[in-house]
Protein backbone atom coordinates (compact mmCIF):
# COMPACT_ATOMS: atom_id res chain seq x y z
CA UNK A 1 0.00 0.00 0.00
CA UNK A 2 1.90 3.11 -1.30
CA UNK A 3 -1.23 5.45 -0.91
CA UNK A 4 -0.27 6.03 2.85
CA UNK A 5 1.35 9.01 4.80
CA UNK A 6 2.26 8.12 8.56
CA UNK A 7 2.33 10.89 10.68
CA UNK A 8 4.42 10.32 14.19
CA UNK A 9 4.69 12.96 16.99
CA UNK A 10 7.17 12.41 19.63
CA UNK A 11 9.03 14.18 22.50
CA UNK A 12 11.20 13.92 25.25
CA UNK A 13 13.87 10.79 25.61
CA UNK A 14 11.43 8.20 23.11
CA UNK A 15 13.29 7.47 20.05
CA UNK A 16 13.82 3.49 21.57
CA UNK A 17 9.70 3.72 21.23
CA UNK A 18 9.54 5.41 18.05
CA UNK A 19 11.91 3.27 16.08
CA UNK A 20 9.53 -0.21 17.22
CA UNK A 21 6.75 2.35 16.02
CA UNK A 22 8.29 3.17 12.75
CA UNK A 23 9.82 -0.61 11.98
CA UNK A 24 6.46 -2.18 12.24
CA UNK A 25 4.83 0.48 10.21
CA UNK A 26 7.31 0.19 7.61
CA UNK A 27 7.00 -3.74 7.66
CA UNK A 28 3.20 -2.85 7.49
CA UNK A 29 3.97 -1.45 3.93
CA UNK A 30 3.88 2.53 4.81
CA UNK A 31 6.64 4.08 2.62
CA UNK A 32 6.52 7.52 3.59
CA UNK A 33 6.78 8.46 7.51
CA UNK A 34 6.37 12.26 8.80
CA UNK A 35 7.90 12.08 12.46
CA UNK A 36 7.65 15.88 13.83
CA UNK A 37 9.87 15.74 16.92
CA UNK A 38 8.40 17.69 19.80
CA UNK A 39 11.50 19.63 21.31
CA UNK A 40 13.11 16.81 22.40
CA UNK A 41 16.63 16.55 24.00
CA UNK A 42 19.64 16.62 20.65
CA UNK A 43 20.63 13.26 22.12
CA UNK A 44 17.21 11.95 21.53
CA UNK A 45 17.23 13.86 18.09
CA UNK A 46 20.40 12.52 16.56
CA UNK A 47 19.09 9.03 17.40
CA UNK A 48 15.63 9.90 15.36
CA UNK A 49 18.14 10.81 12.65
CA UNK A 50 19.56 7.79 11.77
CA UNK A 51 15.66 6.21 11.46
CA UNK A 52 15.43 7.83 7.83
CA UNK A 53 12.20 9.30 7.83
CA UNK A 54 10.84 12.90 7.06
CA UNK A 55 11.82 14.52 10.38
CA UNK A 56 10.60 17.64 11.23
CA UNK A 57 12.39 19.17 14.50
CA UNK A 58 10.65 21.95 16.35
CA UNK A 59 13.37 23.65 18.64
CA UNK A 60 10.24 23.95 21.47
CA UNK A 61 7.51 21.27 22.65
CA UNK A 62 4.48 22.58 21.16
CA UNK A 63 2.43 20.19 22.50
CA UNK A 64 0.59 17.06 20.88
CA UNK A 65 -1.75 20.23 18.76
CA UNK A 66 1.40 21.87 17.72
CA UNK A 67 3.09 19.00 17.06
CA UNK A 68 -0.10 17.12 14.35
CA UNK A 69 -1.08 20.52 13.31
CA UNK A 70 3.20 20.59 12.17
CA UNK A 71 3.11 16.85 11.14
CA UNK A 72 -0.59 17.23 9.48
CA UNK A 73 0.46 20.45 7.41
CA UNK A 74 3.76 18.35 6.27
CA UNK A 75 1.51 15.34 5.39
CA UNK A 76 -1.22 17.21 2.71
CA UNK A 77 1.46 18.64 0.81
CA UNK A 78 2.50 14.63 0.23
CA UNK A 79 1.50 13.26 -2.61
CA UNK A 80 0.41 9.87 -0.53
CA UNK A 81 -3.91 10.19 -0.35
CA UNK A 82 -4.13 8.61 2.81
CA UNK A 83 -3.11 10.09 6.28
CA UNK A 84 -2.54 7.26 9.83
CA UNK A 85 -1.74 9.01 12.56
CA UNK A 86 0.00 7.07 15.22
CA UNK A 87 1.61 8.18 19.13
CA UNK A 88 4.86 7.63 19.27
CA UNK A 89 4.27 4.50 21.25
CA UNK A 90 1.28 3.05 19.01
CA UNK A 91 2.30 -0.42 17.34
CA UNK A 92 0.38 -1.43 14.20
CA UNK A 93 -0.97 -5.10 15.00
CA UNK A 94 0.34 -7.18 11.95
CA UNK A 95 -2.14 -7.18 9.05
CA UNK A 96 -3.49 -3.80 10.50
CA UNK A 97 -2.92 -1.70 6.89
CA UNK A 98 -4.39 -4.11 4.64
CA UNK A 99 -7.47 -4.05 6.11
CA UNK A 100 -7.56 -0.33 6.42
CA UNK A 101 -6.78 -0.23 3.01
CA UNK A 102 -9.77 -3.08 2.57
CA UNK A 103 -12.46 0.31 3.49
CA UNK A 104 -10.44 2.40 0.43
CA UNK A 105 -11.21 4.33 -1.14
CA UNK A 106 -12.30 6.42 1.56
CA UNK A 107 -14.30 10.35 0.85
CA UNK A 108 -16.35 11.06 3.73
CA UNK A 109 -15.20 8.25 6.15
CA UNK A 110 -12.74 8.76 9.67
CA UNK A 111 -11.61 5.24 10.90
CA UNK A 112 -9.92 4.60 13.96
CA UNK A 113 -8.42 1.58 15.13
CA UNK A 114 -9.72 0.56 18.43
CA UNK A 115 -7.28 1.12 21.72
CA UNK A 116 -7.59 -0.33 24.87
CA UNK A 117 -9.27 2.30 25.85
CA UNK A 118 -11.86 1.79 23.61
CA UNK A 119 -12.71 -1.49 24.60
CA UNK A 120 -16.06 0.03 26.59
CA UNK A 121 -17.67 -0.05 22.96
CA UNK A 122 -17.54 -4.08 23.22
CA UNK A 123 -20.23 -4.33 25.64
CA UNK A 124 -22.38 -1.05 25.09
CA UNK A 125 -25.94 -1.45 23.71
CA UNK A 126 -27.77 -0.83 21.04
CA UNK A 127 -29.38 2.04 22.08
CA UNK A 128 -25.88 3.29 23.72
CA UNK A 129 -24.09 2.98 20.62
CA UNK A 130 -26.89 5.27 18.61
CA UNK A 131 -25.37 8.77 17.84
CA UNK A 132 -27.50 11.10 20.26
CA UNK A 133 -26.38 8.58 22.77
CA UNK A 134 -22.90 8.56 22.00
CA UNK A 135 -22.41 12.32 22.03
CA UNK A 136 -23.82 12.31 25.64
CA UNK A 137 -21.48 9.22 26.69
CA UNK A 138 -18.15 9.90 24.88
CA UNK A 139 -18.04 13.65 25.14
CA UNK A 140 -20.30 14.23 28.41
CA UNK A 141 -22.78 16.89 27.04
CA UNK A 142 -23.79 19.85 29.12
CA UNK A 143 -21.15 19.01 32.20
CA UNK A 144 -18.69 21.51 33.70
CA UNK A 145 -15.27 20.44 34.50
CA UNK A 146 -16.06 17.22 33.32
CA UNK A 147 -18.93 16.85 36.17
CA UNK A 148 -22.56 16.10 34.68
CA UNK A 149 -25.78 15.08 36.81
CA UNK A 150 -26.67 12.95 33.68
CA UNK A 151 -23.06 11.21 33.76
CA UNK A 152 -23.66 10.59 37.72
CA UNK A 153 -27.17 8.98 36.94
CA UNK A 154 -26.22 7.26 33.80
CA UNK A 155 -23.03 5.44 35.99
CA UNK A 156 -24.98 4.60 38.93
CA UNK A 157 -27.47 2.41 36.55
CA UNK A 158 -24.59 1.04 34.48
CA UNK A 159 -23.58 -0.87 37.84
CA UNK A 160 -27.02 -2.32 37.99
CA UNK A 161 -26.97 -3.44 34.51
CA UNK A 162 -25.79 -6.94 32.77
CA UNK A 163 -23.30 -5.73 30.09
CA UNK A 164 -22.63 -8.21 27.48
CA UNK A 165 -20.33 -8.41 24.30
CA UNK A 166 -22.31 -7.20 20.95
CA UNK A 167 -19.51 -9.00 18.63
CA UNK A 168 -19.67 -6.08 16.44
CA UNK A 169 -16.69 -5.02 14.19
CA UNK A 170 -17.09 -1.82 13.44
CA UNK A 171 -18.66 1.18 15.66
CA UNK A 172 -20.17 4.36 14.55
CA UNK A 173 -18.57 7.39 17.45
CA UNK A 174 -18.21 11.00 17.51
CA UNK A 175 -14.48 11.46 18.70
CA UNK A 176 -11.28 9.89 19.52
CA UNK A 177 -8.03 10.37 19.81
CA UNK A 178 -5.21 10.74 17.21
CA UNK A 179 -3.29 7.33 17.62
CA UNK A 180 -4.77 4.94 14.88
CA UNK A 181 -6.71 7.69 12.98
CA UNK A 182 -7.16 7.33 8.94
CA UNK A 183 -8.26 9.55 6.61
CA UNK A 184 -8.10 10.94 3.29
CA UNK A 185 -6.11 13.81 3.62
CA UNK A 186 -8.96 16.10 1.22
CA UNK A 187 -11.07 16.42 4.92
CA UNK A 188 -7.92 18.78 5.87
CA UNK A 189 -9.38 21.17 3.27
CA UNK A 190 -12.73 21.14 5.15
CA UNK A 191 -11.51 20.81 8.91
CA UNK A 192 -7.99 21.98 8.79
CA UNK A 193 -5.75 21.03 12.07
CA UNK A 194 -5.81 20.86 15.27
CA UNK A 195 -6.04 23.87 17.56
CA UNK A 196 -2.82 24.80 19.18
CA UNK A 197 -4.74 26.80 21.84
CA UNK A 198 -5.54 23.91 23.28
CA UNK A 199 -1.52 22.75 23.50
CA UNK A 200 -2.32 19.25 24.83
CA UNK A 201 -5.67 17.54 26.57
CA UNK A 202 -8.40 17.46 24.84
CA UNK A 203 -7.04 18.92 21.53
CA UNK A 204 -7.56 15.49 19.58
CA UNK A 205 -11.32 14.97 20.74
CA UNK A 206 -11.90 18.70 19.81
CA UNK A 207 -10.40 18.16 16.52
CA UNK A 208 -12.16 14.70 15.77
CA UNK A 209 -15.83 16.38 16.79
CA UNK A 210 -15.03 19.00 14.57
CA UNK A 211 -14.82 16.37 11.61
CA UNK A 212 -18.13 14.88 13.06
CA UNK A 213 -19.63 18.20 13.44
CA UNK A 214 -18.20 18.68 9.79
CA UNK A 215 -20.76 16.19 8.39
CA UNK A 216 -17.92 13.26 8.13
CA UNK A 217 -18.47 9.74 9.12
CA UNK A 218 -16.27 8.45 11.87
CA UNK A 219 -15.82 4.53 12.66
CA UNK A 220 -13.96 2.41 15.56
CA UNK A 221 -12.47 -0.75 14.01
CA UNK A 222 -12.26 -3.46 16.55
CA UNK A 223 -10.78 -6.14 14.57
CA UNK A 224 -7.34 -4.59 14.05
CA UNK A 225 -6.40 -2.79 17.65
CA UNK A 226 -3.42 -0.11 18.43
CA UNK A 227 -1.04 -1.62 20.94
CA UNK A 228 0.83 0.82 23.27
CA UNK A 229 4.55 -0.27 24.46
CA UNK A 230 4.14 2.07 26.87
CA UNK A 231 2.57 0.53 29.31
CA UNK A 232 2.39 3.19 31.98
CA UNK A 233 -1.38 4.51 31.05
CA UNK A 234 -3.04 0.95 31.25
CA UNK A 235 -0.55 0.11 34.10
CA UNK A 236 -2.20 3.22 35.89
CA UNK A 237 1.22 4.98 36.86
CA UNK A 238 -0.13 7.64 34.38
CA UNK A 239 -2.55 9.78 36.23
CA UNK A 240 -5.90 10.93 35.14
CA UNK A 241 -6.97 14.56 36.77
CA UNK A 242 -10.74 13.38 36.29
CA UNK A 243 -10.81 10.27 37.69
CA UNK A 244 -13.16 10.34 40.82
CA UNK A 245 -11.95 7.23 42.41
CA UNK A 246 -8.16 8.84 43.58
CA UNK A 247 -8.85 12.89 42.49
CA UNK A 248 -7.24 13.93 45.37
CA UNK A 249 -3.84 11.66 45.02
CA UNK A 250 -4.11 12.48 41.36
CA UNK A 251 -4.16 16.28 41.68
CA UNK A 252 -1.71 16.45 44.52
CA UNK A 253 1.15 14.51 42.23
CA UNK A 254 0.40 16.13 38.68
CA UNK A 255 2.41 18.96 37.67
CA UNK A 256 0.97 23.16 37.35
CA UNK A 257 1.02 22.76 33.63
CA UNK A 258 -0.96 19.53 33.62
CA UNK A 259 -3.36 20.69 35.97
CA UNK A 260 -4.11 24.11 34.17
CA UNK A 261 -4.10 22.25 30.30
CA UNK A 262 -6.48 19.89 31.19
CA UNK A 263 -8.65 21.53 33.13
CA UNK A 264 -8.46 24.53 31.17
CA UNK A 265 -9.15 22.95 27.56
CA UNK A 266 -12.03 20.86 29.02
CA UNK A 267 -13.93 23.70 30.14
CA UNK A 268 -13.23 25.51 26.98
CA UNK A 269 -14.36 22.18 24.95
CA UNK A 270 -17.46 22.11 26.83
CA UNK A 271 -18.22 25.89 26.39
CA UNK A 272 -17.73 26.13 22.90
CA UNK A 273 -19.24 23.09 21.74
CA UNK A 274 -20.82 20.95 24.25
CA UNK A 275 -24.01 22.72 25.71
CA UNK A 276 -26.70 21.55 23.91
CA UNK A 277 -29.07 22.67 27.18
CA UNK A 278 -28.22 25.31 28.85
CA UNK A 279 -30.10 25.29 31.92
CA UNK A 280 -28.39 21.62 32.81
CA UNK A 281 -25.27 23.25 31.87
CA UNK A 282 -25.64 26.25 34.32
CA UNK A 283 -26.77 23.97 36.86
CA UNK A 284 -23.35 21.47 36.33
CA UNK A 285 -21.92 25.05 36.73
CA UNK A 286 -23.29 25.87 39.88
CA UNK A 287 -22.63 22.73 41.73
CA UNK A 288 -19.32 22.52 40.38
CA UNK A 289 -18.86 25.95 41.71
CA UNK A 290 -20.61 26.30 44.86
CA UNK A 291 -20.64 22.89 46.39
CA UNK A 292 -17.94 20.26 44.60
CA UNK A 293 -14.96 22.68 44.18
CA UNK A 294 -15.54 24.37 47.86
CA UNK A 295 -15.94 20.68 49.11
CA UNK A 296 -12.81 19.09 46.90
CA UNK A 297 -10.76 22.22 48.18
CA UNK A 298 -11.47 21.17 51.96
CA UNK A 299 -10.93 17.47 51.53
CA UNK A 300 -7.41 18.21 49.50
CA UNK A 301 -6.42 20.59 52.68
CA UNK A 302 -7.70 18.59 55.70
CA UNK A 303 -5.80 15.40 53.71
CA UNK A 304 -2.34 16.97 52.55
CA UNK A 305 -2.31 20.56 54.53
CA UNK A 306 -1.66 22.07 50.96
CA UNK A 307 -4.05 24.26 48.34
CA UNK A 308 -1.34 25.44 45.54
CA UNK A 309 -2.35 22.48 43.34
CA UNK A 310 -6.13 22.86 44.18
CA UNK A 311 -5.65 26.43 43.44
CA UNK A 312 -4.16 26.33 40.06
CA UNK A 313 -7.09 24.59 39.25
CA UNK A 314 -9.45 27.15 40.23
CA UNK A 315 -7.20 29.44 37.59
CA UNK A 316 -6.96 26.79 35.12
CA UNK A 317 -10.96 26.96 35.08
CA UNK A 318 -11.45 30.37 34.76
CA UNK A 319 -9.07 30.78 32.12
CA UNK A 320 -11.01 27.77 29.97
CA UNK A 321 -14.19 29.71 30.43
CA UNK A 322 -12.73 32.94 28.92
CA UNK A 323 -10.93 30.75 26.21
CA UNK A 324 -12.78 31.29 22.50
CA UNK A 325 -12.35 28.74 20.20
């Protein structure tokens, strides 16, 4: 398959990843690789060097926007038709490209091959995987900061209900992220790139919904998944600022720029496009404001005797609801 432009972000010390990323995709039949190289360390650069692809080196980490929006702006001046995004840890499972190419040719059509992450579609529904359904699920409609009286509800039933494998192959959805994603590159003349306000978090699913909101079709293969060889996300050393079940551990250990990014760009994301009711928005807004933030604040104090991190939160939120897309 010679139709095919990979497109590789990286950063920091990961060129041992990216070269496992880049054999198999070559072995997949991928001739031409794009690798943009996020600001990372010379040592790391001189060893992306030697893996003869098209490297583009940005001198500063732009972030995983900066860096597509670099590598996607490289790839539609290619003469290849096809675009697959991949991480920079995302192996192609063997046999992954000829079925992609299997779907060709491709107008109106966004596939993704499933992650692990993704593995919730197995057991939804049918009336869970139906569009209107999926928008709420996936993307969380009409919550602030990620908190949703809908989401609450919709979780406490889930626990209550038999879920059961629907064997299907392919899913309909409404965003994802950028690792597995394949397109014909003409969509970048409808959509263009990804925001690079957003930096990283959140900038992929506000770039995908903008291709669904664009009137293009987007899929989730399951037959053909992503694997990530690095294992820290699914090992759960990777830390996930909404995750209800250790917030407080979570927030005290992330960084001030991971804190304000990703709660900044979600409440930006859900300003700009999400409300599709505004009195359950403005009433996710007021709890959020006047009893779970108040309430998180005193838990996070009475458990650590700190509020920086809790604080830069408060910033980070303020800033995402002044934040125009």
């Amino acid at each position: 398959m010679n139709k095919i432009c990979a497109v590789i972000v990286t950063y920091g010390n990961r060129a041992y990843l990216v070269k496992q990323v880049v054999e198999r995709a070559r072995e997949e039949g991928i001739k031409e690789i794009i690798l943009v190289d996020n600001g990372s360390p010379k040592y790391n650069n001189d060893s992306l060097k030697k893996l003869n692809v098209n490297l583009i080196t940005l001198e500063d980490n732009t972030g995983s926007a900066g860096g597509f929006r670099k590598g996607l702006i490289a790839a539609s001046k290619s003469k290849m038709e096809y675009i697959l995004c991949l991480d920079d840890d995302n192996i192609l499972q063997k046999g992954t490209i000829n079925y992609l190419s299997s779907f060709l040719p491709l107008t109106n059509d966004v596939l993704f091959c499933m992650r692990y992450y993704d593995e919730r579609f197995l057991t939804k529904t049918k009336r869970e995987l139906e569009i209107k359904f999926l928008e709420k699920d996936i993307l969380n409609v009409n919550s602030f900061c990620y908190f949703s009286i809908d989401k609450a509800i919709n979780t406490i039933r889930r626990l209550f209900s038999k879920r059961v494998p629907n064997n299907k192959e392919v899913y309909r959805t409404v965003a994802n992220g950028y690792g597995g994603m394949f397109f014909n590159k003409h969509i970048l003349s409808n959509v263009g790139y990804p925001n690079e306000k957003f930096y990283l978090y959140f900038d992929d699913i506000e770039y995908t919904y903008r291709m669904f909101k664009a009137g293009f079709r987007l899929y989730l293969l399951s037959r053909y998944k992503i694997k990530d060889i690095d294992q820290t996300l699914i090992k759960g050393k990777a830390r996930n600022m909404f995750d209800a079940n250790n917030i407080l551990e979570n927030i005290r250990h992330m960084s001030a720029g991971k804190l304000h990014y990703g709660y900044k760009n979600r409440v930006a994301l859900e300003k700009n496009y999400l409300i599709t009711n505004r009195f359950k928005y403005g009433l996710n807004r007021f709890i959020f404001y006047n009893i779970l933030f108040p309430v998180l604040k005193l838990m996070f104090y009475i458990k650590y005797k700190e509020k920086d991190q809790i604080e830069y939160i408060m910033d980070a939120v303020l800033a995402g609801e002044k934040m125009k897309l």
